[in-house]
N, C-alpha and C. Protein backbone atom coordinates (compact mmCIF):
# COMPACT_ATOMS: atom_id res chain seq x y z
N UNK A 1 -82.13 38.57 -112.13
CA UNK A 1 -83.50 38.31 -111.76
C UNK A 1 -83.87 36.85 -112.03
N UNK A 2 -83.33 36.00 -112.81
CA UNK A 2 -83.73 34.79 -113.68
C UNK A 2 -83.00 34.27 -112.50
N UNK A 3 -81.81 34.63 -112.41
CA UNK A 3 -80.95 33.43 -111.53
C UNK A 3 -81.46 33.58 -109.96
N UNK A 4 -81.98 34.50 -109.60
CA UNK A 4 -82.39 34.30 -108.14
C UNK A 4 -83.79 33.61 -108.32
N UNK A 5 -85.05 33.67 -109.38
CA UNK A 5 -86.20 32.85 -109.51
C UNK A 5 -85.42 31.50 -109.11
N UNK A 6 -84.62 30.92 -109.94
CA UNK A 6 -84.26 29.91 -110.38
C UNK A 6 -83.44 29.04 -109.04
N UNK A 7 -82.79 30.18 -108.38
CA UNK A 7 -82.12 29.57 -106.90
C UNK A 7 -83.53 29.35 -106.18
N UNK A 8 -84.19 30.40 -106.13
CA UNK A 8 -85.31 30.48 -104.76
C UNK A 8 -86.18 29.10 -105.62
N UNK A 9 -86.64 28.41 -106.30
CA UNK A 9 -86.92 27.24 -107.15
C UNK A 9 -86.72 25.83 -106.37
N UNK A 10 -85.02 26.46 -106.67
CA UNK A 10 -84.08 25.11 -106.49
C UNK A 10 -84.30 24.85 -104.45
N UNK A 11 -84.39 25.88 -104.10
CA UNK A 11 -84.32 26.12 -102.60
C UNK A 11 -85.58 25.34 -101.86
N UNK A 12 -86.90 25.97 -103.04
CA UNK A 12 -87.98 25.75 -102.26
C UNK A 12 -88.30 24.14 -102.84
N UNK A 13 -87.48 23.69 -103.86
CA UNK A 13 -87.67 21.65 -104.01
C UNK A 13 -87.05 20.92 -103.29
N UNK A 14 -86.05 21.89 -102.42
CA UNK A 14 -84.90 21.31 -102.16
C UNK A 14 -85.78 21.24 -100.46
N UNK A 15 -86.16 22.08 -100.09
CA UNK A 15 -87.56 22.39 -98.91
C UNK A 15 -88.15 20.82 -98.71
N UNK A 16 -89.00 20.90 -99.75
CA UNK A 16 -89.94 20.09 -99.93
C UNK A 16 -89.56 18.24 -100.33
N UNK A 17 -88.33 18.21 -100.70
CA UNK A 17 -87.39 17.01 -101.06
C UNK A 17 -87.19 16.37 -99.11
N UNK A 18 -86.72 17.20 -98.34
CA UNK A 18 -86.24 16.94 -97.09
C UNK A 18 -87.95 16.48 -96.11
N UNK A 19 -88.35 17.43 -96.98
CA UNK A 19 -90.37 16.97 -95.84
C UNK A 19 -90.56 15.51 -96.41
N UNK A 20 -90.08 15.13 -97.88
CA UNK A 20 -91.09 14.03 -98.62
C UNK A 20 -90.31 12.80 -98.05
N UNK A 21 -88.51 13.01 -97.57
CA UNK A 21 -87.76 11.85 -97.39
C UNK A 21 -87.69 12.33 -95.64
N UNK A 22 -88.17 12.46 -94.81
CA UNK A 22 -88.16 12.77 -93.22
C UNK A 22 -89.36 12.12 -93.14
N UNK A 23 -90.87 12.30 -94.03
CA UNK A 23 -91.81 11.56 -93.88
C UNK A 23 -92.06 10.50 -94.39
N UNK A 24 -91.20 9.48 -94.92
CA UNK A 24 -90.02 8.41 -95.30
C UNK A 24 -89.68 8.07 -94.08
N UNK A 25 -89.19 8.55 -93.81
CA UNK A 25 -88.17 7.70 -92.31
C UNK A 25 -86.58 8.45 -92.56
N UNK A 26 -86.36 8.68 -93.32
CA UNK A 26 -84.98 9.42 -93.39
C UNK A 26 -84.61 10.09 -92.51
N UNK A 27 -83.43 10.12 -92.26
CA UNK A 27 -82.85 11.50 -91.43
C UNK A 27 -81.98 12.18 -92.18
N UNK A 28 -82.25 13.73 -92.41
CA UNK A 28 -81.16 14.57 -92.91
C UNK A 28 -79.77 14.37 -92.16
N UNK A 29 -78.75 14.94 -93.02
CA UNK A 29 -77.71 14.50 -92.49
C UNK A 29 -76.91 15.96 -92.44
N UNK A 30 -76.90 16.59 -93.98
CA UNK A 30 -76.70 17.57 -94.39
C UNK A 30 -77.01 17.88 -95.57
N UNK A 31 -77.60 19.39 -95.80
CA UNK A 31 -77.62 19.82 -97.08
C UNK A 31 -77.06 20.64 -97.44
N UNK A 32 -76.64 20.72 -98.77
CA UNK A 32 -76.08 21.96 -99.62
C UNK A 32 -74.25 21.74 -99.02
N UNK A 33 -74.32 20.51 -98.92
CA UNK A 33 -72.85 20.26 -98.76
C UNK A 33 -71.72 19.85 -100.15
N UNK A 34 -70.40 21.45 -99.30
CA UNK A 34 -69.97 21.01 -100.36
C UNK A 34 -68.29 20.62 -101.09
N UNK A 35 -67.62 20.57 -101.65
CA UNK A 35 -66.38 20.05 -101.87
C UNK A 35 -65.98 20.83 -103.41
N UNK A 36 -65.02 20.84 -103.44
CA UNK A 36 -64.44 21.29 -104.55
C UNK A 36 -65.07 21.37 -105.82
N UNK A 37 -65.12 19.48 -106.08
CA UNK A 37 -66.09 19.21 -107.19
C UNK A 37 -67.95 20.14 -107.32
N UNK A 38 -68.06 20.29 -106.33
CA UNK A 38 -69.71 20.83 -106.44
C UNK A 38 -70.18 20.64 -104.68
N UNK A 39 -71.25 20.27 -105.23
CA UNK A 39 -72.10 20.22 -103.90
C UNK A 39 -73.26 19.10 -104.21
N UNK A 40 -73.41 18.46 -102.97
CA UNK A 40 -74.54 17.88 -102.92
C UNK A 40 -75.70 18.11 -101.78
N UNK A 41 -76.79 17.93 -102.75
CA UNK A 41 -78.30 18.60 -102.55
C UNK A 41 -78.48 18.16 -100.64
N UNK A 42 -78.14 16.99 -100.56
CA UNK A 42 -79.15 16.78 -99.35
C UNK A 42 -78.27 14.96 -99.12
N UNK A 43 -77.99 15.05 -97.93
CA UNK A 43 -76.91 13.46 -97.28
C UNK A 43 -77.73 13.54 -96.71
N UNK A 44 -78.81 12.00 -96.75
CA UNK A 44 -79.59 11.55 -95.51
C UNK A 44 -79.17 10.44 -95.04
N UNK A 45 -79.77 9.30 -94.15
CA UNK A 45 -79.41 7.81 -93.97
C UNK A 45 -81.16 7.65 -93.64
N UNK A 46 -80.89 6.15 -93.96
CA UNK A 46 -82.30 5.20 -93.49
C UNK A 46 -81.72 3.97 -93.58
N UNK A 47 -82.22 2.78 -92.77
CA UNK A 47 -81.14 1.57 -92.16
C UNK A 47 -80.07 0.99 -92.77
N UNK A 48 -79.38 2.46 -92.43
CA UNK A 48 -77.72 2.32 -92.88
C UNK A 48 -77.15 2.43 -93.97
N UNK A 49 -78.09 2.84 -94.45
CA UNK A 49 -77.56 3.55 -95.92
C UNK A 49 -77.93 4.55 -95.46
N UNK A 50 -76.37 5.50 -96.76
CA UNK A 50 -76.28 6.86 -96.86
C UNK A 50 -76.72 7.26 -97.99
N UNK A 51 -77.40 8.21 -98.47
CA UNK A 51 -77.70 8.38 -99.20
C UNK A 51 -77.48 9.94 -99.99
N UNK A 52 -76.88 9.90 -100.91
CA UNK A 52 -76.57 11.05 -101.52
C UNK A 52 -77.40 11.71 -102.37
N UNK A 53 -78.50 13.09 -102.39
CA UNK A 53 -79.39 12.99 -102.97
C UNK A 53 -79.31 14.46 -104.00
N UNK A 54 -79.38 13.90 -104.97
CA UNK A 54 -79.74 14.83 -106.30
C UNK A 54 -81.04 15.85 -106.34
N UNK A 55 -81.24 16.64 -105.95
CA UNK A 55 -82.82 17.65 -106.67
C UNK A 55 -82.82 18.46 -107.30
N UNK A 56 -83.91 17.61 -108.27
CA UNK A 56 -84.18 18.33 -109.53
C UNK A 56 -85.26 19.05 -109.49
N UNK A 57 -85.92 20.01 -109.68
CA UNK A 57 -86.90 20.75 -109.64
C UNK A 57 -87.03 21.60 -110.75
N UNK A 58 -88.07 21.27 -111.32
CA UNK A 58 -88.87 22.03 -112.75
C UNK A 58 -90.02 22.17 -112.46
N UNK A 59 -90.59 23.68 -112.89
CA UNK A 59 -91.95 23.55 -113.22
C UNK A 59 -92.72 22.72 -113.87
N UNK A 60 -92.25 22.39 -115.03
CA UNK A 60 -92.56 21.40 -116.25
C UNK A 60 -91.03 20.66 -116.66
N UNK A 61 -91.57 19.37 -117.54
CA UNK A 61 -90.88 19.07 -118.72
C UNK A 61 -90.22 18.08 -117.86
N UNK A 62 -88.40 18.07 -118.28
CA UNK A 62 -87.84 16.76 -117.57
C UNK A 62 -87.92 16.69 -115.81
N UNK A 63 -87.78 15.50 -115.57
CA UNK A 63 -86.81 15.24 -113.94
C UNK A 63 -85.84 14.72 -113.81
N UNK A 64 -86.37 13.28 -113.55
CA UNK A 64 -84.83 12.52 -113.50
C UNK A 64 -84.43 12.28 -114.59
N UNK A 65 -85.02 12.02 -116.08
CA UNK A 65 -84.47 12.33 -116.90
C UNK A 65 -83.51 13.14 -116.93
N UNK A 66 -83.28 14.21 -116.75
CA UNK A 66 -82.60 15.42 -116.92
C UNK A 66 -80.99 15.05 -116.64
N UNK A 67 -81.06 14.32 -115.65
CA UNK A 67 -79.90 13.85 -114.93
C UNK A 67 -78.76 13.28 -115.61
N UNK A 68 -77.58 13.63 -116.00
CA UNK A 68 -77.03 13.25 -116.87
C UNK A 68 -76.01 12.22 -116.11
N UNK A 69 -75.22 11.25 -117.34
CA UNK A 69 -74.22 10.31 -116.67
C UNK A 69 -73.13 11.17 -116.03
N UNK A 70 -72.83 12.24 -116.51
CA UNK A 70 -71.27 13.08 -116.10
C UNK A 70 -72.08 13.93 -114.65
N UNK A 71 -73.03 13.99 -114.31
CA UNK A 71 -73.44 14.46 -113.29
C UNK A 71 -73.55 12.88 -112.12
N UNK A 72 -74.21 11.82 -112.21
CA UNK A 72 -74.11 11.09 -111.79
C UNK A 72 -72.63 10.42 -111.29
N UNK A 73 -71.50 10.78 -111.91
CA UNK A 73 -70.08 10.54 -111.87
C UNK A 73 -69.63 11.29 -111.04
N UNK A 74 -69.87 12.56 -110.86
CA UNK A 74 -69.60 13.94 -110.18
C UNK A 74 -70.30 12.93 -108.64
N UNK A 75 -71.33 12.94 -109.28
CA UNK A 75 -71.72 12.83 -107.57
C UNK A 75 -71.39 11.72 -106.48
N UNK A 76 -71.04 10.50 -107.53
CA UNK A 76 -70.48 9.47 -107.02
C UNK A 76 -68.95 9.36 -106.60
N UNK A 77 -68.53 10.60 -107.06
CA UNK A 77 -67.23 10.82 -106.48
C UNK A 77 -67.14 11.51 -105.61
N UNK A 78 -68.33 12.56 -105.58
CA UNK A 78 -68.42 13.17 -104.39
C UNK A 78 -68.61 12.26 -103.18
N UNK A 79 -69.43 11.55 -102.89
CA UNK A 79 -69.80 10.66 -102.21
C UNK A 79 -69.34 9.86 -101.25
N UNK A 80 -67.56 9.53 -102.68
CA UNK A 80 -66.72 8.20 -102.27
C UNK A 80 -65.69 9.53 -101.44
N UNK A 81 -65.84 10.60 -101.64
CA UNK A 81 -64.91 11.41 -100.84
C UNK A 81 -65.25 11.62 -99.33
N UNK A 82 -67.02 11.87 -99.69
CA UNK A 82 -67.35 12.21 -97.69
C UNK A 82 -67.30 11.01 -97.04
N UNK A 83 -67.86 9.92 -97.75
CA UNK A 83 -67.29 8.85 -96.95
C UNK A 83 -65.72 8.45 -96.21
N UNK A 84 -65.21 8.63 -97.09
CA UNK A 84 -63.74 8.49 -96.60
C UNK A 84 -63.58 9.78 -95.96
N UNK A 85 -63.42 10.95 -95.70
CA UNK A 85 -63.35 12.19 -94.97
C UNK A 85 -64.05 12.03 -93.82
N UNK A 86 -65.29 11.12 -93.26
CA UNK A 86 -65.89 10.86 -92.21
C UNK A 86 -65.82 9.95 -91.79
N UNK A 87 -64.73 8.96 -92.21
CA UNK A 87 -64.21 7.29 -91.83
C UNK A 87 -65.82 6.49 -91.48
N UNK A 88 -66.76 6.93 -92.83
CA UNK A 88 -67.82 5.91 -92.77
C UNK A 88 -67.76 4.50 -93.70
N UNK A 89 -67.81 3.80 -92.97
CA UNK A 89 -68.33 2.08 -93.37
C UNK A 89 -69.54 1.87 -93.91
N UNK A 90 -70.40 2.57 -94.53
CA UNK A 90 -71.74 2.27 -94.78
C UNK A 90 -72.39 1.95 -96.04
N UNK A 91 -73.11 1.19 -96.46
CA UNK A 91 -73.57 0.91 -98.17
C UNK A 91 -73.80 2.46 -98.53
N UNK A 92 -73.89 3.05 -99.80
CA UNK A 92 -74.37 4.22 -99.90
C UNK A 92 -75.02 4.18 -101.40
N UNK A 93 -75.71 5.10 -101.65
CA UNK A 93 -76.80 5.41 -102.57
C UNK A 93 -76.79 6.82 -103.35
N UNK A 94 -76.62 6.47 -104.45
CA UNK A 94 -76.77 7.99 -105.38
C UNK A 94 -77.81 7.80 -105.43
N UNK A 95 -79.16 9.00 -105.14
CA UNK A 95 -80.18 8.97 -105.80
C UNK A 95 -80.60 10.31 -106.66
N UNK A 96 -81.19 10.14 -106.70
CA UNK A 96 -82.34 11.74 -107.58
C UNK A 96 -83.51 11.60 -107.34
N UNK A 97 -84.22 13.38 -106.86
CA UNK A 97 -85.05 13.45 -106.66
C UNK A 97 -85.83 14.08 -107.38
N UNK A 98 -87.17 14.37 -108.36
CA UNK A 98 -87.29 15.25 -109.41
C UNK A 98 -88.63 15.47 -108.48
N UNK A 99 -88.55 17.01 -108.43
CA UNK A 99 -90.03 17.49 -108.34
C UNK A 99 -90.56 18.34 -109.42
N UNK A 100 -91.31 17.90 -110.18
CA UNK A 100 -92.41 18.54 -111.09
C UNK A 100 -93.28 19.37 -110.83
N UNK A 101 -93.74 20.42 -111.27
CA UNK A 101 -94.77 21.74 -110.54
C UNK A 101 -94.02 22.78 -109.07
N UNK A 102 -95.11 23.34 -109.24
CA UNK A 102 -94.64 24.75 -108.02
C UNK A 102 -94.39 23.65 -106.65
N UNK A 103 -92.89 23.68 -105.99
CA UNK A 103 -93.04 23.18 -105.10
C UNK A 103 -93.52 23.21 -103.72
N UNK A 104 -94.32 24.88 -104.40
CA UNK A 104 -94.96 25.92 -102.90
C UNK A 104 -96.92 25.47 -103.29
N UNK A 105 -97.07 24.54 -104.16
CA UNK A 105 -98.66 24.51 -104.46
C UNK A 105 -98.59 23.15 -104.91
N UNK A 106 -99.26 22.82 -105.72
CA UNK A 106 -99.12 21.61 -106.67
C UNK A 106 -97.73 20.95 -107.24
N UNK A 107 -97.38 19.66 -106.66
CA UNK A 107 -96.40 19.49 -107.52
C UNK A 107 -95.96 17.62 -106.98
N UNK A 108 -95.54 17.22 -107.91
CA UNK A 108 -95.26 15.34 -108.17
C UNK A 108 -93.92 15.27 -107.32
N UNK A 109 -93.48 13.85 -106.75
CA UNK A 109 -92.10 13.78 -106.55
C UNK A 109 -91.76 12.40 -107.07
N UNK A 110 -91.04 12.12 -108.02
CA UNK A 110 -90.37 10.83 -108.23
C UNK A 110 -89.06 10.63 -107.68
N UNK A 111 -88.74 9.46 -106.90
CA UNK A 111 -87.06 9.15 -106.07
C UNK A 111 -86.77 8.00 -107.31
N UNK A 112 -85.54 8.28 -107.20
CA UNK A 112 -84.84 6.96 -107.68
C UNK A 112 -83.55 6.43 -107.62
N UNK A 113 -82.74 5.78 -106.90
CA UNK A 113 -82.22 5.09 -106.38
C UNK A 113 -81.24 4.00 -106.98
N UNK A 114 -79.63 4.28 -106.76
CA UNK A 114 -78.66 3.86 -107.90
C UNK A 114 -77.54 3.53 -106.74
N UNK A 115 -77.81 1.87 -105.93
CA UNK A 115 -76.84 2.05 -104.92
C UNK A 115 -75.74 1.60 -105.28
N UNK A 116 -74.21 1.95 -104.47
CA UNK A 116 -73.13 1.58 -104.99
C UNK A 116 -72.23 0.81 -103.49
């Protein structure tokens, strides 16, 4: 019961992450893509960067805080893999996205942005 709250959570920031960076200018690319190592949340681009995006979603308490260096490593390897698996040339971007509050009512979004 905890772990499906907690997916349907992750699902509905992960919703609301793709509305906040499309009304940005972004284009999704893919989400919930994934590779051995894990998965990543959401591949968009905006002028030519790719961007690899982290979402975090809590009711309360941390966001991007939360984000640890061994997760940031994970993902940057993920990253350096789809690139090379899609013979892309492009600058690319680890970011994180933290949404704070119900992401179906009230709720904050902080981006932040770690290009490589």
């Amino acid at each position: 019961m905890v772990k499906d709250k907690r997916k349907s959570l992750g699902r509905s920031g992960e919703d609301r992450a793709c509305e906040f960076l499309e009304s940005r200018g972004y284009k999704i690319i893919e989400r919930n893509f994934r590779l051995r190592q894990g998965e990543v949340d959401i591949i968009a681009e905006k002028d030519e960067i790719i961007f690899f995006v982290e979402v975090k979603t809590r009711h309360e308490g941390e966001g991007i805080e939360f984000y640890s260096q061994k997760q940031r490593s994970r993902l940057m390897n993920m990253a350096e893999a789809y690139l090379a698996g899609k013979n892309i040339d492009k600058q690319a971007s680890i970011s994180v996205l933290s949404i704070k509050g119900n992401p179906d009512a009230e709720f904050q979004i902080e981006l932040l942005h770690d290009n490589f």
